[in-house]
Protein backbone atom coordinates (compact mmCIF):
# COMPACT_ATOMS: atom_id res chain seq x y z
CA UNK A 1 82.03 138.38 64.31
CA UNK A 2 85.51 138.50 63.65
CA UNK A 3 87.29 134.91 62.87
CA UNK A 4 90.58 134.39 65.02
CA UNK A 5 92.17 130.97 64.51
CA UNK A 6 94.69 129.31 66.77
CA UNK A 7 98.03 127.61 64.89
CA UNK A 8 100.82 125.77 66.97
CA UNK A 9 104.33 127.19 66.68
CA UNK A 10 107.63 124.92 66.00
CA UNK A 11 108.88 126.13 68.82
CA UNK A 12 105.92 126.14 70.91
CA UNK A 13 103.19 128.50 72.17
CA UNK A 14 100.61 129.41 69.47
CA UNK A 15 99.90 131.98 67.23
CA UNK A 16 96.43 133.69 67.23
CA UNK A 17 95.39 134.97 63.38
CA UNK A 18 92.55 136.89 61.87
CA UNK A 19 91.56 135.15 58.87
CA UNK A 20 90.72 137.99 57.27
CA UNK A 21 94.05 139.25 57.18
CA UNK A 22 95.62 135.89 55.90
CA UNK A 23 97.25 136.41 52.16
CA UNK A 24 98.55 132.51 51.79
CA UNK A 25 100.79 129.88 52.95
CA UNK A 26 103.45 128.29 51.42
CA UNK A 27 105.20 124.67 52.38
CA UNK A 28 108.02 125.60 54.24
CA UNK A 29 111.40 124.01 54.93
CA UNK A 30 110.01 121.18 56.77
CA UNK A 31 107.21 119.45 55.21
CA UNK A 32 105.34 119.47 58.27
CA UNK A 33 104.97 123.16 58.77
CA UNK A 34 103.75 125.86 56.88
CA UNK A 35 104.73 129.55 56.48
CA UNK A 36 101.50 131.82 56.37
CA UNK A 37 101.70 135.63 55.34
CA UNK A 38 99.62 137.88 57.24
CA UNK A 39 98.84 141.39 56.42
CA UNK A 40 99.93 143.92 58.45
CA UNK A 41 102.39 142.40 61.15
CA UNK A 42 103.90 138.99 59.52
CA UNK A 43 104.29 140.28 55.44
CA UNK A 44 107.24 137.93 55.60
CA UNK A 45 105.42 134.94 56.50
CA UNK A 46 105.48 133.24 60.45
CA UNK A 47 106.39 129.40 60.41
CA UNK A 48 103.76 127.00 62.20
CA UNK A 49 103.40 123.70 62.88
CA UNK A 50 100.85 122.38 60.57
CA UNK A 51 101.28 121.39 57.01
CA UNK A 52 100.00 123.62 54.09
CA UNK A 53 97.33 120.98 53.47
CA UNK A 54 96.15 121.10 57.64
CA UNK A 55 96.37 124.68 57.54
CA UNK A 56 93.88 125.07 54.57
CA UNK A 57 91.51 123.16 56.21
CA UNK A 58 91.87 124.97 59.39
CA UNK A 59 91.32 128.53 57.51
CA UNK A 60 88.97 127.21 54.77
CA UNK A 61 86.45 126.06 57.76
CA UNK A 62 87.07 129.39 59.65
CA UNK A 63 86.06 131.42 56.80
CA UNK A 64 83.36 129.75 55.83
CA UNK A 65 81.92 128.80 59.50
CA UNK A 66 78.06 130.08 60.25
CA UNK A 67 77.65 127.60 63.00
CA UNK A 68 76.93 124.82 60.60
CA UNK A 69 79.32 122.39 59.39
CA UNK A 70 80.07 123.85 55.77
CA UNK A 71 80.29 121.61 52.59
CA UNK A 72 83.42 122.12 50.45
CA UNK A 73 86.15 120.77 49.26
CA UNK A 74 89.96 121.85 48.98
CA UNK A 75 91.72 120.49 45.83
CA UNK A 76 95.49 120.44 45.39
CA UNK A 77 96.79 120.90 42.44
CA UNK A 78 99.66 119.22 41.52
CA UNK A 79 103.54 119.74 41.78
CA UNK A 80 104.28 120.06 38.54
CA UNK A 81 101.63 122.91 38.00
CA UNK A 82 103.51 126.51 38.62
């Protein structure tokens, strides 16, 4: 099965994504969006309108979905790691 998930745009609409194909996401300009790079078609990153730490959780549980709720946990590091 191929994993597609669904992210809101700032501007509206949505953005469908193969998680697959996701490289990362950074915090963008606005706290309360993210910018995720996608191979292939969005190298440069596309803004949506979830936070780094909702979008993790949103591709962390498509990944890792087998029709069972899966156990893990996402840890942050923090800000003054680089």
């Amino acid at each position: 099965m191929i994993q597609i998930i669904s992210c809101p745009l700032p501007g509206g609409g949505r953005a469908l994504l193969k998680t697959s194909d996701i490289g990362g996401a950074t915090t963008a300009k606005n706290p309360q969006e993210c910018d995720v790079y996608v191979l292939g078609w969005a190298q440069e990153g596309i803004t949506i309108d979830l936070s780094v730490e909702e979008f993790a959780e949103v591709w962390v549980s498509a990944l890792l979905d087998e029709g069972e709720t899966p156990e893990y946990e996402i840890v942050f590091t923090s800000d003054d790691l680089h």
